[in-house]
Protein backbone atom coordinates (compact mmCIF):
# COMPACT_ATOMS: atom_id res chain seq x y z
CA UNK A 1 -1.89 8.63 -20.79
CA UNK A 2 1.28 6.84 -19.75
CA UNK A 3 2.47 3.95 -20.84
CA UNK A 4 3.62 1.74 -17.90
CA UNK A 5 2.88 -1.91 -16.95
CA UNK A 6 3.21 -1.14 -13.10
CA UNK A 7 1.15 -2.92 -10.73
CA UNK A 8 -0.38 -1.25 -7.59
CA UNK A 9 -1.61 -2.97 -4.96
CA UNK A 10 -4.01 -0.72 -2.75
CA UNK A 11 -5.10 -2.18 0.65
CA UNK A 12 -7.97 -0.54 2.55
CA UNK A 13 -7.00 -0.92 6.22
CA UNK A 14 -10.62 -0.25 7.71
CA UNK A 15 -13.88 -2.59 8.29
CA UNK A 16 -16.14 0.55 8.19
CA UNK A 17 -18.60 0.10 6.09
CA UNK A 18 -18.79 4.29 5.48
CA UNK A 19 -15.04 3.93 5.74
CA UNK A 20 -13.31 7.55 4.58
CA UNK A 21 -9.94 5.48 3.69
CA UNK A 22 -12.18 3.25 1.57
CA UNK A 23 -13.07 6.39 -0.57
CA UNK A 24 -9.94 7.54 -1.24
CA UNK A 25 -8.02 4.24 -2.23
CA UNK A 26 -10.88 3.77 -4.47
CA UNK A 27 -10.25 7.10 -6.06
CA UNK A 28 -6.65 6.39 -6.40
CA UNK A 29 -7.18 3.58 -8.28
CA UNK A 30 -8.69 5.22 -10.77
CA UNK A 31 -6.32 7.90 -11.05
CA UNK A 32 -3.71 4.86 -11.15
CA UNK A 33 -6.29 3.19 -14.01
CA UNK A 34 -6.33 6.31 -15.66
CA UNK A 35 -2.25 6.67 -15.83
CA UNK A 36 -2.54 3.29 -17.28
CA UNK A 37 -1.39 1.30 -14.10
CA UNK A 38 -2.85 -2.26 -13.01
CA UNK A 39 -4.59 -1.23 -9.77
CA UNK A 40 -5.67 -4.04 -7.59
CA UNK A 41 -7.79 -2.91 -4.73
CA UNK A 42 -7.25 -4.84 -1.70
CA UNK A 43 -10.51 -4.62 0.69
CA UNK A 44 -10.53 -6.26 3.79
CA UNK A 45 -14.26 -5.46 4.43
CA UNK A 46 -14.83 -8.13 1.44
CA UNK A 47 -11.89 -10.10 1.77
CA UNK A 48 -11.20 -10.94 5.36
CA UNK A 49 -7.83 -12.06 6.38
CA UNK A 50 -7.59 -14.42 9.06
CA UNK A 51 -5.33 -13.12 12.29
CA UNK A 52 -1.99 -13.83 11.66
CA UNK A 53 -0.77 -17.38 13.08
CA UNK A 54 2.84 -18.49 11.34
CA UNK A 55 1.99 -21.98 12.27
CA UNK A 56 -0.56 -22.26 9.90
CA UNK A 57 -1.01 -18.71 7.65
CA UNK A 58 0.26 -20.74 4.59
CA UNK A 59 -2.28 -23.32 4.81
CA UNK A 60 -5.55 -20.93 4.76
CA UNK A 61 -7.95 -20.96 1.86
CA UNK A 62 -7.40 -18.14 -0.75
CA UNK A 63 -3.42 -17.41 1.12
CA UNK A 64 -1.60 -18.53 -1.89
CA UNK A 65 -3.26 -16.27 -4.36
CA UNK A 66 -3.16 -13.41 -2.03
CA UNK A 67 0.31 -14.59 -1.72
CA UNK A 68 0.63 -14.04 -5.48
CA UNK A 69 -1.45 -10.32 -5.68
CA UNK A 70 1.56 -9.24 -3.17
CA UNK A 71 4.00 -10.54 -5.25
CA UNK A 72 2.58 -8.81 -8.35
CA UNK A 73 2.42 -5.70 -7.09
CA UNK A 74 5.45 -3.02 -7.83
CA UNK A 75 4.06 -0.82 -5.44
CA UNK A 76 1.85 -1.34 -2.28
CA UNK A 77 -0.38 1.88 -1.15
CA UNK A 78 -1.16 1.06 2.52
CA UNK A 79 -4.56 2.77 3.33
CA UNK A 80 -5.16 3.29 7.42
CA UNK A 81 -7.31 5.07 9.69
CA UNK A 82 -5.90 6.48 12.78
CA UNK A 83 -7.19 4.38 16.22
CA UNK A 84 -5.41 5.88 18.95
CA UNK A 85 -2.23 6.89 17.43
CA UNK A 86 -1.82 3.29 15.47
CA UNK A 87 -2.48 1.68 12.12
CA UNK A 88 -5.72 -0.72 12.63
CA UNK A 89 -5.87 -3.98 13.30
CA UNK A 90 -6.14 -5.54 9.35
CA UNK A 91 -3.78 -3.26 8.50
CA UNK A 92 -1.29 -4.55 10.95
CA UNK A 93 -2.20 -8.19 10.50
CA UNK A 94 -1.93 -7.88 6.60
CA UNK A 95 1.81 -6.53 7.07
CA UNK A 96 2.16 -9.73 9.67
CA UNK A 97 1.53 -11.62 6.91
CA UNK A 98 3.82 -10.81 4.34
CA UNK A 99 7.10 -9.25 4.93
CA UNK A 100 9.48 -10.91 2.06
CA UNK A 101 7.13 -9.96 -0.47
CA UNK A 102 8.03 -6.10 0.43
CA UNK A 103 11.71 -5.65 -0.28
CA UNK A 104 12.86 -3.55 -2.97
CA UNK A 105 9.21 -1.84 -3.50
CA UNK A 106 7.84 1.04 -3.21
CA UNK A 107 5.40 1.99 -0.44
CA UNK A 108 2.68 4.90 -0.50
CA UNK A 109 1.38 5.69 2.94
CA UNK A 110 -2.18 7.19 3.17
CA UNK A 111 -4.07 8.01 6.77
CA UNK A 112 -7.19 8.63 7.71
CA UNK A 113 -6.85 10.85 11.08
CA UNK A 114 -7.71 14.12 12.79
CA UNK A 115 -4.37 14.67 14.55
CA UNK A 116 -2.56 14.21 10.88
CA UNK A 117 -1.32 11.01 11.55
CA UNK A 118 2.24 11.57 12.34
CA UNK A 119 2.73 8.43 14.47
CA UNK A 120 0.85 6.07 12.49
CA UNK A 121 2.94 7.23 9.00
CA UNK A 122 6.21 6.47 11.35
CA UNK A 123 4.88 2.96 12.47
CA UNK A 124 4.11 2.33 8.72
CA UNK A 125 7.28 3.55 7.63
CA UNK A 126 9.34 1.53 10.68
CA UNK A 127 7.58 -1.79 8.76
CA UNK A 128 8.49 -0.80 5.21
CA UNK A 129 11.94 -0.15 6.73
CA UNK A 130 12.28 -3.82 8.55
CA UNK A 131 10.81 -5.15 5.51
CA UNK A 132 13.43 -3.57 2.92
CA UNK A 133 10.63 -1.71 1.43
CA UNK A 134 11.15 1.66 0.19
CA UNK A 135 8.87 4.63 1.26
CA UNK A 136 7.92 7.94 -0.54
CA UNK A 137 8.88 10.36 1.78
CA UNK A 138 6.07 11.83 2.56
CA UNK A 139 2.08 10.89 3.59
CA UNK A 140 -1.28 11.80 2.45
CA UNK A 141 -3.65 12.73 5.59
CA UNK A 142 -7.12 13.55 5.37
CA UNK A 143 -9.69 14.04 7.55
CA UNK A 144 -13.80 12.54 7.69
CA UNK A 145 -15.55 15.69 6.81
CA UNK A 146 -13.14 18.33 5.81
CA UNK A 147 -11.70 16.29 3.13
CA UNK A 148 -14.30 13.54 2.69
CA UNK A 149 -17.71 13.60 3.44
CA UNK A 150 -21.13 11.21 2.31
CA UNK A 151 -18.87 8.72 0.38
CA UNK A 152 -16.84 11.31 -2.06
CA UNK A 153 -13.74 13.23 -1.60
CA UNK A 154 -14.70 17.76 -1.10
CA UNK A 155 -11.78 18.78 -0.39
CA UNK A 156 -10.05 20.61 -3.61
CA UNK A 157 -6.56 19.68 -1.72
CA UNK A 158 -6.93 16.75 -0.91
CA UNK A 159 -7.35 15.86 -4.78
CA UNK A 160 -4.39 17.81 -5.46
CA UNK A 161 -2.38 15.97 -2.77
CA UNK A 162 -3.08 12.67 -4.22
CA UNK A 163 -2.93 13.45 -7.93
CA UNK A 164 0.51 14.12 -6.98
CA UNK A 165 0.98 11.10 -5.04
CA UNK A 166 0.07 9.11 -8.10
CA UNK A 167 2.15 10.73 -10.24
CA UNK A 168 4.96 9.97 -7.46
CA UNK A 169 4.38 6.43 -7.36
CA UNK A 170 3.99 5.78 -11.24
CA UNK A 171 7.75 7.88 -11.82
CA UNK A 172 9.40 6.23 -8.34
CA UNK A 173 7.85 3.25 -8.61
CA UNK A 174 8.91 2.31 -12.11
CA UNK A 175 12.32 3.36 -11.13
CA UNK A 176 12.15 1.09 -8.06
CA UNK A 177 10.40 -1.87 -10.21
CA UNK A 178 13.01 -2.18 -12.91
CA UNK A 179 16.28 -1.96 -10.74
CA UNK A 180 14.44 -4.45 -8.40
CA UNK A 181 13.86 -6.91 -10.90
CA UNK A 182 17.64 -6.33 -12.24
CA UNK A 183 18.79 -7.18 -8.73
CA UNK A 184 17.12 -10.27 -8.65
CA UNK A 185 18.27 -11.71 -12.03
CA UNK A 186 22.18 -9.97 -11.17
CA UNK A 187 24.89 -11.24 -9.48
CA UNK A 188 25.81 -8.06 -8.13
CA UNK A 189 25.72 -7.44 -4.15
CA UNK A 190 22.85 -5.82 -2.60
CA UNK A 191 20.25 -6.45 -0.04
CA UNK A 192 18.07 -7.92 -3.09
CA UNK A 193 20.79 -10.52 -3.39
CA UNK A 194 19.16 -12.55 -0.32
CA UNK A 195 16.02 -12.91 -2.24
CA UNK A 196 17.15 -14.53 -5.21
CA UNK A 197 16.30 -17.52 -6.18
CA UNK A 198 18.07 -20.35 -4.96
């Protein structure tokens, strides 16, 4: 087992209850638990998050410490299914939400689609990339049936896929962590400069 500190926020992008993405983050995390990582699992199915309004977002119950999980994290997995060649709907409003929180970390893009998810991976990647975030640079896809099917994951590749994911994340992301952190104690230039503290 590693020894790491690094903090992984997951986020399930679907409401489904049978939800395929749902499957996999949950699997992740506990090849992330298993590597030693903090893995919080971010489930909008049983934590709703109200549509995004910047008039009032920072007033709603529960925001600040939600707030604080996306802070935390070193590294955010975004988990999506594909509806109609876009990310869903709490996806989208969860990365409405938070944008500052983002720079300088590491994002891990998993999708959920049967045309491989090319176009939602770029819209997920254009956010990271407004948001200063880094990306790895490449996706996991899967598929309801060939890869996952009554709630577990069948598919001998698609374990494979994401074992190396995690390994990605846990080496990148600790890379990624530490010089972010420097940056925002430095007085070098960078783009983390803006987000030090005043």
């Amino acid at each position: 087992m590693a020894a790491t500190s690094l903090n992984v926020l997951a986020v399930v992008g679907s409401l489904q209850g049978d939800s395929v993405t749902r499957v996999v983050i949950l699997h992740v995390a506990e090849l992330l638990k298993a590597e030693g990582c903090v893995a919080d699992v971010l489930d909008f199915k049983n934590e709703p998050l109200a549509l995004y309004n910047p008039d009032v977002a920072h007033e709603l119950p529960g925001y600040a410490a939600l707030q604080g999980r996306v802070e935390r994290a070193d590294v955010i997995i975004l988990g999506t299914p594909d509806y109609h060649g876009s990310i869903s709907s709490p996806m989208k409003n969860f990365l409405d939400h938070f944008w500052e929180e983002f720079a300088g970390k590491l994002f891990v893009t998993i999708v959920a689609s049967h045309e491989k998810g090319l176009t939602v991976t770029d819209q997920l990647r254009t956010v990271a990339r407004q948001c200063y975030a880094w990306t790895l640079p490449y996706s996991i896809s899967l598929m309801e049936d060939e890869d996952v099917k009554g709630g577990q994951i069948v598919s001998e590749s698609l374990k494979r896929r994401l074992e190396m994911a995690v390994r990605d994340l846990r080496v990148y992301g600790e890379v990624l962590a530490r010089q972010r952190k420097a940056d925002l104690v430095g007085m070098e230039p960078g783009f983390m400069a803006r987000h030090r503290p005043k």
